[in-house]
N, C-alpha and C. Protein backbone atom coordinates (compact mmCIF):
# COMPACT_ATOMS: atom_id res chain seq x y z
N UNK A 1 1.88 108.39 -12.35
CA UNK A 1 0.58 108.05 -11.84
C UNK A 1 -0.01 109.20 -11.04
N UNK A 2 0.59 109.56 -9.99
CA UNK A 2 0.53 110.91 -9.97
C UNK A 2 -0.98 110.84 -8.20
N UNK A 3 -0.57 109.47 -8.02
CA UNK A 3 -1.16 109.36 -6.84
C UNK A 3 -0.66 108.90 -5.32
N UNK A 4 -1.28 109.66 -4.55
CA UNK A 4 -0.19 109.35 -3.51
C UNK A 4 -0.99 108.42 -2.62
N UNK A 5 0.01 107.87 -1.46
CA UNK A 5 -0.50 106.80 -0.66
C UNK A 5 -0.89 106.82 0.31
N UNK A 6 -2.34 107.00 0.98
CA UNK A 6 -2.38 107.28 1.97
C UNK A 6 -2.27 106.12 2.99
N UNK A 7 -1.88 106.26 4.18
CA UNK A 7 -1.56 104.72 4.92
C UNK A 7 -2.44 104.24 5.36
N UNK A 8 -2.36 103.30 5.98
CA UNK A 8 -3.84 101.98 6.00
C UNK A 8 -4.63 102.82 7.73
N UNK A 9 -4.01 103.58 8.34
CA UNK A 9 -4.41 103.79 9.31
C UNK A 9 -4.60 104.97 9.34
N UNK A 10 -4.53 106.03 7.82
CA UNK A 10 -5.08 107.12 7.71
C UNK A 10 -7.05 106.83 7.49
N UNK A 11 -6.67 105.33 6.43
CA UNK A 11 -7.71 104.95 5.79
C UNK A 11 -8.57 104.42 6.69
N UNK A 12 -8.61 104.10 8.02
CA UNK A 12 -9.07 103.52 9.18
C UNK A 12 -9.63 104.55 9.80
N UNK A 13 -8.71 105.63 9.91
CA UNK A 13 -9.56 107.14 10.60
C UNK A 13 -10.47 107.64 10.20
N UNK A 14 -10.48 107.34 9.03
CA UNK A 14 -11.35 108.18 8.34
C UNK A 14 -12.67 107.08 8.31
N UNK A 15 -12.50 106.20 8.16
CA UNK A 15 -14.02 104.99 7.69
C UNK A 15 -14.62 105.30 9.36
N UNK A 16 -13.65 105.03 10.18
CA UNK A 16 -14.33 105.09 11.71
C UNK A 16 -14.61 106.24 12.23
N UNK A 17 -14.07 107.41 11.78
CA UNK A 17 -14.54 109.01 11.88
C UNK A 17 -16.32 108.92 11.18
N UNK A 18 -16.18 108.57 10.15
CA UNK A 18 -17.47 108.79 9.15
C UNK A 18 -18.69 107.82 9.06
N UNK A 19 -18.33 106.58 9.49
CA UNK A 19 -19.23 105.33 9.70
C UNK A 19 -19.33 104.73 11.15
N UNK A 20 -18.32 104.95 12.18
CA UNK A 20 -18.19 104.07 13.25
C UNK A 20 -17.88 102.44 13.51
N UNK A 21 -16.77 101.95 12.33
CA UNK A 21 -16.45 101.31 12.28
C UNK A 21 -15.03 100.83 11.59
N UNK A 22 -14.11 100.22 12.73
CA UNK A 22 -12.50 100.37 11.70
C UNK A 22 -12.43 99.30 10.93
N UNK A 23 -12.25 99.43 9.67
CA UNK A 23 -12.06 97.99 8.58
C UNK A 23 -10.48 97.58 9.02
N UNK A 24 -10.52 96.07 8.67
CA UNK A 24 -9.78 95.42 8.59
C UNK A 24 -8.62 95.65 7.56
N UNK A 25 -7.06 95.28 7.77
CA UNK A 25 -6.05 95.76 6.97
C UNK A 25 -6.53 95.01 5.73
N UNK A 26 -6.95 93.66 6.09
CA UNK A 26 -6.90 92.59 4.97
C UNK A 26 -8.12 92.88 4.28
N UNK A 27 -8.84 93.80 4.57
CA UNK A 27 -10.12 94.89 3.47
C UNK A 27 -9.41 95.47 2.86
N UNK A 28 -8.69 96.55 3.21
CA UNK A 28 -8.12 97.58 2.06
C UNK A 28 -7.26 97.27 1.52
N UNK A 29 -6.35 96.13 2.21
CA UNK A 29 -5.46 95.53 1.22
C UNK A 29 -6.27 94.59 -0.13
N UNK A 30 -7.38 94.08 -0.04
CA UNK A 30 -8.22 93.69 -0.72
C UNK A 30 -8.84 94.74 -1.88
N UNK A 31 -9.28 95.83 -0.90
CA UNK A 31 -9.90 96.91 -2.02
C UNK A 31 -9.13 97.60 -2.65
N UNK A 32 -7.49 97.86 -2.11
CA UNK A 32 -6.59 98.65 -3.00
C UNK A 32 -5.83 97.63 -3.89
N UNK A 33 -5.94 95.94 -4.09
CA UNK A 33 -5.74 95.06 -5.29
C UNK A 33 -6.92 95.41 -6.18
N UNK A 34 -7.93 95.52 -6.07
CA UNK A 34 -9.07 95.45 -6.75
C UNK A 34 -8.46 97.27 -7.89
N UNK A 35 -8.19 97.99 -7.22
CA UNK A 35 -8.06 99.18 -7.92
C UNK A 35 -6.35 99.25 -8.89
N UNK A 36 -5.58 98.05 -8.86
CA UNK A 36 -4.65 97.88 -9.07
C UNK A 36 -3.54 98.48 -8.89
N UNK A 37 -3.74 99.05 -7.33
CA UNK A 37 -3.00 99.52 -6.30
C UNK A 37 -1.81 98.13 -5.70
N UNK A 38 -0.39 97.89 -6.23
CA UNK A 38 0.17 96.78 -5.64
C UNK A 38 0.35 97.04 -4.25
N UNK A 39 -0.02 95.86 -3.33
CA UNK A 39 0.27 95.54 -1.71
C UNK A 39 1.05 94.68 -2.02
N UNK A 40 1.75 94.23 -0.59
CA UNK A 40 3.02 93.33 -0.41
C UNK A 40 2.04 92.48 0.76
N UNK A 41 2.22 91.35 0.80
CA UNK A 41 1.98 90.21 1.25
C UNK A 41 1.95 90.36 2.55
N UNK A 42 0.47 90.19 3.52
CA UNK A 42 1.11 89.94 5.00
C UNK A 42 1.86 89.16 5.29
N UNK A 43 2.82 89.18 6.24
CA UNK A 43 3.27 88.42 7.11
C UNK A 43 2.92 87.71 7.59
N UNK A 44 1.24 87.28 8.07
CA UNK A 44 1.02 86.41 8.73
C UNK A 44 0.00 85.67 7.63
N UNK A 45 -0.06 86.14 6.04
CA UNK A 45 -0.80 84.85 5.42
C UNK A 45 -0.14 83.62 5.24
N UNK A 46 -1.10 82.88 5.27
CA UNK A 46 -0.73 81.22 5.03
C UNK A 46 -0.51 80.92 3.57
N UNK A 47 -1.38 80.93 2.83
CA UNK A 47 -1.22 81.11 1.23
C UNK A 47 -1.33 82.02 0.71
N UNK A 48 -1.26 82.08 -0.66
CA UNK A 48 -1.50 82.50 -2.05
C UNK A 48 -2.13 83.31 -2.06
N UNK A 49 -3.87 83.25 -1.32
CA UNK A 49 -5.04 83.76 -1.46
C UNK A 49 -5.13 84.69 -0.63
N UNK A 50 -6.33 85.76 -0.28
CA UNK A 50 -6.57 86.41 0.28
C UNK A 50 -7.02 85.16 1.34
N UNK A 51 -7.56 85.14 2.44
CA UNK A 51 -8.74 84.18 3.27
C UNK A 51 -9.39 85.32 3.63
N UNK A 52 -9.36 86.60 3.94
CA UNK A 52 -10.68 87.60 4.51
C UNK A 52 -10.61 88.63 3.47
N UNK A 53 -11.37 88.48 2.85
CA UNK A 53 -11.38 89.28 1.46
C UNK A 53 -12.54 89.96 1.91
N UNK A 54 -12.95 92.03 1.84
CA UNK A 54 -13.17 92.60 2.34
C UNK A 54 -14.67 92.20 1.60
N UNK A 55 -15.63 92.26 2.79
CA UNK A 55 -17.33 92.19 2.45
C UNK A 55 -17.47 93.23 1.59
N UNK A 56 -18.52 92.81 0.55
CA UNK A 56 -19.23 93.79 -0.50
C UNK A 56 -19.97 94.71 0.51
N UNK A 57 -20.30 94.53 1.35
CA UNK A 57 -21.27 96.32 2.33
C UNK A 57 -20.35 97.04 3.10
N UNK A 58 -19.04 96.83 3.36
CA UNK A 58 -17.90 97.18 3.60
C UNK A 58 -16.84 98.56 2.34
N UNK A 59 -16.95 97.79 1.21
CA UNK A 59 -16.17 98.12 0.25
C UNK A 59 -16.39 99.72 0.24
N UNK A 60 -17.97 100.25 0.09
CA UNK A 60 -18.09 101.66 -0.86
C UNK A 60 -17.43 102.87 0.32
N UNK A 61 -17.24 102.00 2.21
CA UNK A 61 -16.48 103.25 2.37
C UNK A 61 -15.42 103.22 2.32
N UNK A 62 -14.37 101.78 2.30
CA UNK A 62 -13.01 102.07 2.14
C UNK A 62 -12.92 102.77 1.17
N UNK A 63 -13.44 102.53 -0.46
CA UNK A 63 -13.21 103.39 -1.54
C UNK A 63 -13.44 104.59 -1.57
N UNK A 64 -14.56 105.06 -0.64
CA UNK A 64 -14.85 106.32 -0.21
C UNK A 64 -13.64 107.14 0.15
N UNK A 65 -13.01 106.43 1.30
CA UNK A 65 -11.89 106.89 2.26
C UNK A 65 -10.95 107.03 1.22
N UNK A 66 -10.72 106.54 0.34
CA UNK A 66 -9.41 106.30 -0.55
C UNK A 66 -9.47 107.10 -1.42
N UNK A 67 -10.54 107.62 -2.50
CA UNK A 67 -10.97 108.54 -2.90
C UNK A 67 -10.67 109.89 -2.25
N UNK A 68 -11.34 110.16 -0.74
CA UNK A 68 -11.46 111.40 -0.11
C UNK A 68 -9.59 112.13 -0.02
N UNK A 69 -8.59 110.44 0.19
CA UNK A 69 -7.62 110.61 0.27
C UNK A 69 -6.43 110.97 -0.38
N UNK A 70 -7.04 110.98 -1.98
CA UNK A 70 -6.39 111.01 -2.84
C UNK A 70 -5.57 109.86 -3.67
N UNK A 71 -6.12 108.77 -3.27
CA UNK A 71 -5.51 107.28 -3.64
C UNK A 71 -5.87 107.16 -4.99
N UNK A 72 -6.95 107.22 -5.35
CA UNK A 72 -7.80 106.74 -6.42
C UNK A 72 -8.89 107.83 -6.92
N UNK A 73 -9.58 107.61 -7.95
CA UNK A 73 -10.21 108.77 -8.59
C UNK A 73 -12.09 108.20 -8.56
């Protein structure tokens, strides 16, 4: 695959460096399922589902950040 991982609090520096605002884990864990990036389950979900599944006006900078990072293309 040939991509590496950047960590959720690289991905936080960077959205709040560039926008002024830190996303939520349960965003990028959201936006890196969407890219079919596998995450492992919080610890503190209750079910199955996501329950804070990252806002659509949110998304284009995590992907931004993830992109800039080398996660995704």
């Amino acid at each position: 695959m040939g991509e590496k991982m950047a960590t959720y609090l690289d991905i936080q520096t960077y959205v709040i460096k560039k926008y002024g605002w830190i996303p939520q884990t349960c965003w990028i864990a959201d936006v890196k399922e969407k890219f079919g990036i596998k995450v492992r389950p919080a610890p503190n979900r209750k079910g199955p589902m996501r329950e804070n599944p990252c806002p659509p006006e949110k998304r284009p900078a995590i992907e931004e950040a993830m992109r800039r990072l080398g996660m995704i293309k």
